[in-house]
C-alpha atoms as a PDB file:
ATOM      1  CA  UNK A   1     -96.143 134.651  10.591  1.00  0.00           C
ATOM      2  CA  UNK A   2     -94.514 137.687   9.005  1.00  0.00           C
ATOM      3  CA  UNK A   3     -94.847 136.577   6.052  1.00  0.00           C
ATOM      4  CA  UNK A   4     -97.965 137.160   5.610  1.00  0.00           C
ATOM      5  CA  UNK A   5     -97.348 141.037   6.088  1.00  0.00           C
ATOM      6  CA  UNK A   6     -94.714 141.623   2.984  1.00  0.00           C
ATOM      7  CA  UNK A   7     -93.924 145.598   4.550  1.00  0.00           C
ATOM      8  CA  UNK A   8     -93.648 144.349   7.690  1.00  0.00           C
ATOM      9  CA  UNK A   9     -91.178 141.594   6.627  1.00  0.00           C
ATOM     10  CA  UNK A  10     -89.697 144.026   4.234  1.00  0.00           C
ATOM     11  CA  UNK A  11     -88.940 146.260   7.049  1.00  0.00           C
ATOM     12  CA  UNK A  12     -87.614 143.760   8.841  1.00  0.00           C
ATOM     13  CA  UNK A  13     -85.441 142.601   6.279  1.00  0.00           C
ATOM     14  CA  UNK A  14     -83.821 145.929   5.952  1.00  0.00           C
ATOM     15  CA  UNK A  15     -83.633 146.547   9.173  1.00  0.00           C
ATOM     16  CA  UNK A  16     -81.739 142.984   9.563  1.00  0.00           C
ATOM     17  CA  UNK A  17     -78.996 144.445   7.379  1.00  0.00           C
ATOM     18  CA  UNK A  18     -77.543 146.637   9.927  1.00  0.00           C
ATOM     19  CA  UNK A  19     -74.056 145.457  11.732  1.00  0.00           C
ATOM     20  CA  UNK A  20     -74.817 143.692  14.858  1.00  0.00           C
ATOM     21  CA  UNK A  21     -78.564 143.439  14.535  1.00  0.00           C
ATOM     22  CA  UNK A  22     -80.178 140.097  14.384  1.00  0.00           C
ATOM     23  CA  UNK A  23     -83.282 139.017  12.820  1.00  0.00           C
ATOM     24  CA  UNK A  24     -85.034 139.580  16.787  1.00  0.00           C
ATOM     25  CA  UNK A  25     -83.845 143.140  16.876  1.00  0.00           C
ATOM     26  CA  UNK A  26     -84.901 143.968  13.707  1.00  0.00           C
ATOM     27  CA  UNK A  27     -88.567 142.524  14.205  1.00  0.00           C
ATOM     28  CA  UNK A  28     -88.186 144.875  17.794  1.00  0.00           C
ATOM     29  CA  UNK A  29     -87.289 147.832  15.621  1.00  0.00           C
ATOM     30  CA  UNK A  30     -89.670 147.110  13.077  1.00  0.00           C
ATOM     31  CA  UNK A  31     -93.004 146.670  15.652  1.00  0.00           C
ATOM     32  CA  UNK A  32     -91.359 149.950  17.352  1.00  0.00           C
ATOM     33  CA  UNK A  33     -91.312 151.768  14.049  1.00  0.00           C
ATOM     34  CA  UNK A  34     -94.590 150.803  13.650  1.00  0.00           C
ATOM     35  CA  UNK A  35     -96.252 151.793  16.616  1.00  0.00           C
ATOM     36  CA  UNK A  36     -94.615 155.771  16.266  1.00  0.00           C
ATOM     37  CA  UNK A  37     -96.923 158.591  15.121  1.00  0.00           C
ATOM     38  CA  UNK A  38     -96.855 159.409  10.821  1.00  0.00           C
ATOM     39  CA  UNK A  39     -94.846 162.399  12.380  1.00  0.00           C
ATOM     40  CA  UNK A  40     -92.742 160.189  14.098  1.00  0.00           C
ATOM     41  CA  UNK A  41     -91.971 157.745  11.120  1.00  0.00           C
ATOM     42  CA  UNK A  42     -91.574 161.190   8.562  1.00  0.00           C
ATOM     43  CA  UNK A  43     -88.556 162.340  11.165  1.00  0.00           C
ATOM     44  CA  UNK A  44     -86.891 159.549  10.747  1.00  0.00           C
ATOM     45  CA  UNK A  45     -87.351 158.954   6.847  1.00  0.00           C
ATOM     46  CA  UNK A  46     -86.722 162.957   6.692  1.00  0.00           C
ATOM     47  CA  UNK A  47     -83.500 162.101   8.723  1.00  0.00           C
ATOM     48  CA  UNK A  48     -81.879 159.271   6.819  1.00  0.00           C
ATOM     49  CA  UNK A  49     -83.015 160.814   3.872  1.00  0.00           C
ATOM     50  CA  UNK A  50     -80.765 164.183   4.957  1.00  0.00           C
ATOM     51  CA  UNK A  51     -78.109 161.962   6.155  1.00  0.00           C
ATOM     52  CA  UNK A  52     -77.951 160.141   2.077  1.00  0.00           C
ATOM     53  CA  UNK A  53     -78.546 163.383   0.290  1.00  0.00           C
ATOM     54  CA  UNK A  54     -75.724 166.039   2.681  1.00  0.00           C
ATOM     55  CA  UNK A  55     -73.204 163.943   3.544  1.00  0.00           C
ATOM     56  CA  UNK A  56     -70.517 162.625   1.964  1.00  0.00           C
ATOM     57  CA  UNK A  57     -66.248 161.846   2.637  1.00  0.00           C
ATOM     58  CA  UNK A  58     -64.148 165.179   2.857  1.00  0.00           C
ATOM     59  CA  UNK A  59     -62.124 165.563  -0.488  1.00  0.00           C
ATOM     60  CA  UNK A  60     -58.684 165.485   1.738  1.00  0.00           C
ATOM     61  CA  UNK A  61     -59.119 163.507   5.035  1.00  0.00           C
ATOM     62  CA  UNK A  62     -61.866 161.439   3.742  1.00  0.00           C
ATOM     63  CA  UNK A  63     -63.766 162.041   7.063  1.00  0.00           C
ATOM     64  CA  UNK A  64     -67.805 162.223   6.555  1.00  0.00           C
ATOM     65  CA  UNK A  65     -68.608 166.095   6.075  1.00  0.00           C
ATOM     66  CA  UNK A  66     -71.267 168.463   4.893  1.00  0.00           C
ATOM     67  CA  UNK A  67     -68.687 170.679   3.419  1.00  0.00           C
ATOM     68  CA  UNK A  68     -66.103 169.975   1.738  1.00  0.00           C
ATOM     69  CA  UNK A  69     -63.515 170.155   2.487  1.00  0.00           C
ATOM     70  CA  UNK A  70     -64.514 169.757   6.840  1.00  0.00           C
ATOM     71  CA  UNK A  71     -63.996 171.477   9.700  1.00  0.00           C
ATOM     72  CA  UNK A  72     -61.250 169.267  10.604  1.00  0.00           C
ATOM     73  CA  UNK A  73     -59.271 170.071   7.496  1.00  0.00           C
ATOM     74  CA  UNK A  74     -60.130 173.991   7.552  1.00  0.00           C
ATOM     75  CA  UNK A  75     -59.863 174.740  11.352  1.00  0.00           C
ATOM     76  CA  UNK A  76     -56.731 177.353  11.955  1.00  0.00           C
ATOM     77  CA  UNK A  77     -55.999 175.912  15.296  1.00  0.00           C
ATOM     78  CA  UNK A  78     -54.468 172.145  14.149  1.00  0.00           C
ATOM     79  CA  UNK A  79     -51.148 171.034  13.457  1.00  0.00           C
ATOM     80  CA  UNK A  80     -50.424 170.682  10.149  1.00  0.00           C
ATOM     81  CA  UNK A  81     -47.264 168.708  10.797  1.00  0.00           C
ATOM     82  CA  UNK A  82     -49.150 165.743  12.330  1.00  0.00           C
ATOM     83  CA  UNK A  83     -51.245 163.684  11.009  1.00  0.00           C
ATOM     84  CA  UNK A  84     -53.422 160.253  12.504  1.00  0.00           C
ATOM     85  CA  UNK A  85     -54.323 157.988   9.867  1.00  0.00           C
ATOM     86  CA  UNK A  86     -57.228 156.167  11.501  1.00  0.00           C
ATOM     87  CA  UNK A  87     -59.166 152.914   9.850  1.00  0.00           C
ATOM     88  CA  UNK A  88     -62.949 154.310   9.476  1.00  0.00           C
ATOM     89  CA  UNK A  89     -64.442 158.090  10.852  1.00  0.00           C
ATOM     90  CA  UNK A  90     -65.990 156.502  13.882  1.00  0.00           C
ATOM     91  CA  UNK A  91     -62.243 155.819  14.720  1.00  0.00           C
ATOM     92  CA  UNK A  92     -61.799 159.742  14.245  1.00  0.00           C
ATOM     93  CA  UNK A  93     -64.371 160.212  16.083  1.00  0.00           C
ATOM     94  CA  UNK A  94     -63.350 157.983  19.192  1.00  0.00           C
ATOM     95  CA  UNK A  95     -59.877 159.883  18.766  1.00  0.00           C
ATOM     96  CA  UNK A  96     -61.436 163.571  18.899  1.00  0.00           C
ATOM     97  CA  UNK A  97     -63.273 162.686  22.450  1.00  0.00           C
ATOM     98  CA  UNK A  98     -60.462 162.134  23.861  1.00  0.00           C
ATOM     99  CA  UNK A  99     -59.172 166.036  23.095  1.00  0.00           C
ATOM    100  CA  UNK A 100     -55.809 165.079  23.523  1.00  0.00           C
ATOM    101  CA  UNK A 101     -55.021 165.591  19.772  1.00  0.00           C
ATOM    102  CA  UNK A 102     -54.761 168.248  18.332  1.00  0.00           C
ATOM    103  CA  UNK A 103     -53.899 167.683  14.732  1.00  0.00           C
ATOM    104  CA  UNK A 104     -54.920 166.323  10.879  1.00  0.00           C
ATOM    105  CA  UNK A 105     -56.618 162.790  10.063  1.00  0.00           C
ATOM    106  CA  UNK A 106     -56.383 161.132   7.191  1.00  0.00           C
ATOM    107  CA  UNK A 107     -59.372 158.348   6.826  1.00  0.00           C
ATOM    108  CA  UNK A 108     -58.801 154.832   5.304  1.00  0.00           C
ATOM    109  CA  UNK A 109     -62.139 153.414   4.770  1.00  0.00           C
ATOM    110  CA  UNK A 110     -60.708 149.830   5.911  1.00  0.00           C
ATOM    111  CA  UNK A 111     -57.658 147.509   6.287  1.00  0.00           C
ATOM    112  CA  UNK A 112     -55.536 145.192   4.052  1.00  0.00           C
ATOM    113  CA  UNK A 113     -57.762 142.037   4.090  1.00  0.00           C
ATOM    114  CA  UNK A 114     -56.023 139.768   1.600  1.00  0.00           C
ATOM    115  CA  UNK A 115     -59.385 136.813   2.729  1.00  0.00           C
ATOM    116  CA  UNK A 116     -61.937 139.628   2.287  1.00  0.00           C
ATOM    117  CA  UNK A 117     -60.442 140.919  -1.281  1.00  0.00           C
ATOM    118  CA  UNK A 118     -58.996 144.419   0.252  1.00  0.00           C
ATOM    119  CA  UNK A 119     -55.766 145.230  -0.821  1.00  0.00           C
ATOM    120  CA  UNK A 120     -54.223 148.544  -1.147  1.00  0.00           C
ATOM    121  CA  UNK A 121     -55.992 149.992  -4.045  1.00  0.00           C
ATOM    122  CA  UNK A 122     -59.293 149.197  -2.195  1.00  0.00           C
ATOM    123  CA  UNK A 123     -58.410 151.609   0.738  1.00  0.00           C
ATOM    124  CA  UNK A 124     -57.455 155.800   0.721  1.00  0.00           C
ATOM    125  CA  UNK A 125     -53.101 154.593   0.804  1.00  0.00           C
ATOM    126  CA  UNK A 126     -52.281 156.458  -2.515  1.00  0.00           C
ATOM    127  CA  UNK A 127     -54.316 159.486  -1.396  1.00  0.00           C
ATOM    128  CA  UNK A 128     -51.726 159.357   2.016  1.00  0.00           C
ATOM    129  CA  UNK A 129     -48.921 158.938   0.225  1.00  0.00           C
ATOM    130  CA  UNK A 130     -49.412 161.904  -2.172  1.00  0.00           C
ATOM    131  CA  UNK A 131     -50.412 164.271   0.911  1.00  0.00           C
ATOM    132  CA  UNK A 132     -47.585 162.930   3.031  1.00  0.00           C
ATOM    133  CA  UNK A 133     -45.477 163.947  -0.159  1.00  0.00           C
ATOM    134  CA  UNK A 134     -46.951 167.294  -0.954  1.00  0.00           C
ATOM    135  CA  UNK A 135     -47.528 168.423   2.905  1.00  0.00           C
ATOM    136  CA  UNK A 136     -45.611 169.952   5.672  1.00  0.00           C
ATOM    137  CA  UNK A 137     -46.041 166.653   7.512  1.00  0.00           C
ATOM    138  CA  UNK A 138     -43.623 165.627  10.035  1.00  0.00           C
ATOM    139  CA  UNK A 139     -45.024 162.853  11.539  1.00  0.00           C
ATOM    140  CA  UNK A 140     -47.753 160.107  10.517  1.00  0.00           C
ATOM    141  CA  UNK A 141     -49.425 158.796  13.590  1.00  0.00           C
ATOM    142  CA  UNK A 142     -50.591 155.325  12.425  1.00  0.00           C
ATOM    143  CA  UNK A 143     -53.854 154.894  14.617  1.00  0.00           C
ATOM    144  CA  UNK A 144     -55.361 151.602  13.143  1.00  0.00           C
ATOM    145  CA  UNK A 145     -57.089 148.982  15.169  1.00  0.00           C
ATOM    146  CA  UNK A 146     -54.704 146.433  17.736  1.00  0.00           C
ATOM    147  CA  UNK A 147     -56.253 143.217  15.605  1.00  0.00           C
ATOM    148  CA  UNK A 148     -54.292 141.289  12.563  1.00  0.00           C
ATOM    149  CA  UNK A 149     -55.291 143.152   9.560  1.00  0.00           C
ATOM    150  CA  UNK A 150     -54.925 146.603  11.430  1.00  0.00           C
ATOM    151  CA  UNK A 151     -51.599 145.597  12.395  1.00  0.00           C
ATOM    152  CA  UNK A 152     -50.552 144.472   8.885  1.00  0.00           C
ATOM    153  CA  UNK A 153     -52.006 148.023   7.762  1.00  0.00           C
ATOM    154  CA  UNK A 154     -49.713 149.617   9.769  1.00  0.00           C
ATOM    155  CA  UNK A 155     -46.562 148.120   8.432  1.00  0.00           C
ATOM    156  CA  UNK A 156     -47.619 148.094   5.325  1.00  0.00           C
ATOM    157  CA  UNK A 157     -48.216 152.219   5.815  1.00  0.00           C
ATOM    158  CA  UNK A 158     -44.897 152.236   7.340  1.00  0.00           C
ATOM    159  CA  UNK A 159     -43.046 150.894   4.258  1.00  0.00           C
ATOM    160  CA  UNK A 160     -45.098 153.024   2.098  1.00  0.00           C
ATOM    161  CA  UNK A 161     -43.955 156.233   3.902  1.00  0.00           C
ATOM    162  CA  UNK A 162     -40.179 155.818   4.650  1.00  0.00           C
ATOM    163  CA  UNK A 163     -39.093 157.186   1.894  1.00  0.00           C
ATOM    164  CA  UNK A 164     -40.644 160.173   2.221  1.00  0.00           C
ATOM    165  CA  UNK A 165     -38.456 161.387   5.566  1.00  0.00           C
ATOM    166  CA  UNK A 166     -41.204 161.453   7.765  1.00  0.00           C
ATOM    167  CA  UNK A 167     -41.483 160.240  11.594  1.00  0.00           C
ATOM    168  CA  UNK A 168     -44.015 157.251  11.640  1.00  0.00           C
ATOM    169  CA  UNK A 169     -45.651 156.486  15.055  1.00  0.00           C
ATOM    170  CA  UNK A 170     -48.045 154.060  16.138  1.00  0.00           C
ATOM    171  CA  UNK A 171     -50.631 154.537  18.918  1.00  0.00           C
ATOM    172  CA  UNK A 172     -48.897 152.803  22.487  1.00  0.00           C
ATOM    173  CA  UNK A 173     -50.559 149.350  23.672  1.00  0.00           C
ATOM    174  CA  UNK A 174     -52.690 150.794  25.805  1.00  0.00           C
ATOM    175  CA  UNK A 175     -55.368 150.222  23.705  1.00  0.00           C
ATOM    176  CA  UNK A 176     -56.621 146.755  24.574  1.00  0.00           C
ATOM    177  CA  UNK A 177     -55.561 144.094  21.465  1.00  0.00           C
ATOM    178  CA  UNK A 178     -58.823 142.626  19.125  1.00  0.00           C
ATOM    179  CA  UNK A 179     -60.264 146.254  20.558  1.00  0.00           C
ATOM    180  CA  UNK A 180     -61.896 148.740  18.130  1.00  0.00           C
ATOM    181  CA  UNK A 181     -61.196 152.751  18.979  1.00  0.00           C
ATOM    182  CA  UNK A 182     -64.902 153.166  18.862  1.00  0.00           C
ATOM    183  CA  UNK A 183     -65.731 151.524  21.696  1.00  0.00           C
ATOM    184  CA  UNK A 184     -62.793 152.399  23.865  1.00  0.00           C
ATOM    185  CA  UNK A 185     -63.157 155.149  26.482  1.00  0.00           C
ATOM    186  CA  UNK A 186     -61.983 158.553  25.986  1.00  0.00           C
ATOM    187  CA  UNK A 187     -58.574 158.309  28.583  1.00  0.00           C
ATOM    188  CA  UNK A 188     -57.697 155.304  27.184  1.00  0.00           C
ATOM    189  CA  UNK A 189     -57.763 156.662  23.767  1.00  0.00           C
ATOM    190  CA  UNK A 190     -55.636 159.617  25.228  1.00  0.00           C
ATOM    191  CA  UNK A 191     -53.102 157.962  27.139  1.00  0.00           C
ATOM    192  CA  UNK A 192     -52.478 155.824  23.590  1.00  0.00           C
ATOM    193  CA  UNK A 193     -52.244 159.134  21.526  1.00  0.00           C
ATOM    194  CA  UNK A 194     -49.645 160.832  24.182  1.00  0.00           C
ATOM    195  CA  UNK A 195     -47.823 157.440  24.759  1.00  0.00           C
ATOM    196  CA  UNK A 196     -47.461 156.636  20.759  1.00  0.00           C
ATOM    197  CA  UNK A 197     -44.091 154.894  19.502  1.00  0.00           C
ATOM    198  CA  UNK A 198     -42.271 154.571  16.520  1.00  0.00           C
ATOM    199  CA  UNK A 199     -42.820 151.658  14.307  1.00  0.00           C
END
């Protein structure tokens, strides 16, 4: 039937593209979309539009920022001698709710996913490596997900770094395994960051 309405379908399409939305969502987005105001409709263009245009990854954590480099990397209050390496900056983000860290990130825009075609060069490793290198970092707190290719991630960070002299942690179990730090609550998260171990 929407076929017959190629912006609608269109719209739909697009919409379908999203993670974790389904061709029935994106039909209820797209009807919702289309029953807000012109003004309504502009705010959001305006927004994503904004969002495409300002932002873009931080030149040394690789954290989404509208200056570069973020506030993250700049503020005067962090510790410089530790440093999370987290998989993707809504990991970062899960981490900074929990306010029980209180120092650098370093963002890897994925895992090792030999099936998928992501190997090392595909993710932010070399980038670590050389900061790790060229810092005042004493330890690397290893925060990637509890699932198979996180886990492989970390050990593969962990050989990477040795030589360099530098304590490598991982976040403690308390982080449920298969679990992704975006959708775990903000004690949990905590508790993980206080109780991390070395790998």
């Amino acid at each position: 039937m929407l076929s017959s309405i190629p912006s609608l379908t269109r719209l739909v399409a697009e919409l379908g593209k999203f993670p974790g939305i389904g061709r029935k969502t994106a039909t209820r987005l797209a009807f919702y979309v289309l029953q807000q105001s012109d003004a309504q409709a502009q705010a959001l263009m305006d927004a994503i539009h904004d969002v495409k245009q300002n932002v873009s990854y931080c030149s040394r954590c690789f954290h989404v920022t509208e200056q570069d480099p973020c506030a993250l990397c700049t503020a005067m209050d962090r510790d410089d001698a530790l440093l999370c390496v987290v998989e993707q900056p809504q990991d970062l983000m899960a981490i900074e709710r929990g306010h029980a860290y209180r120092g650098r990130y370093h963002v890897l825009h994925g895992v090792l996913s030999p099936l998928d075609g992501v190997g090392p060069d595909d993710l932010k490793v070399d980038e670590l490596v050389e900061r790790v290198r060229r810092g005042c970092v004493e330890e690397v707190i290893v925060a990637t997900n509890f699932s198979v290719e996180g886990e492989a991630t970390a050990l593969y960070l962990s050989r990477m770094l040795q030589p360099l002299e530098v304590k490598i942690t991982r976040l403690a179990h308390g982080i449920p395994m298969g679990s992704d730090l975006e959708y775990v609550d903000e004690a949990t998260v905590g508790r993980a960051i206080e109780g991390r171990r070395d790998i």
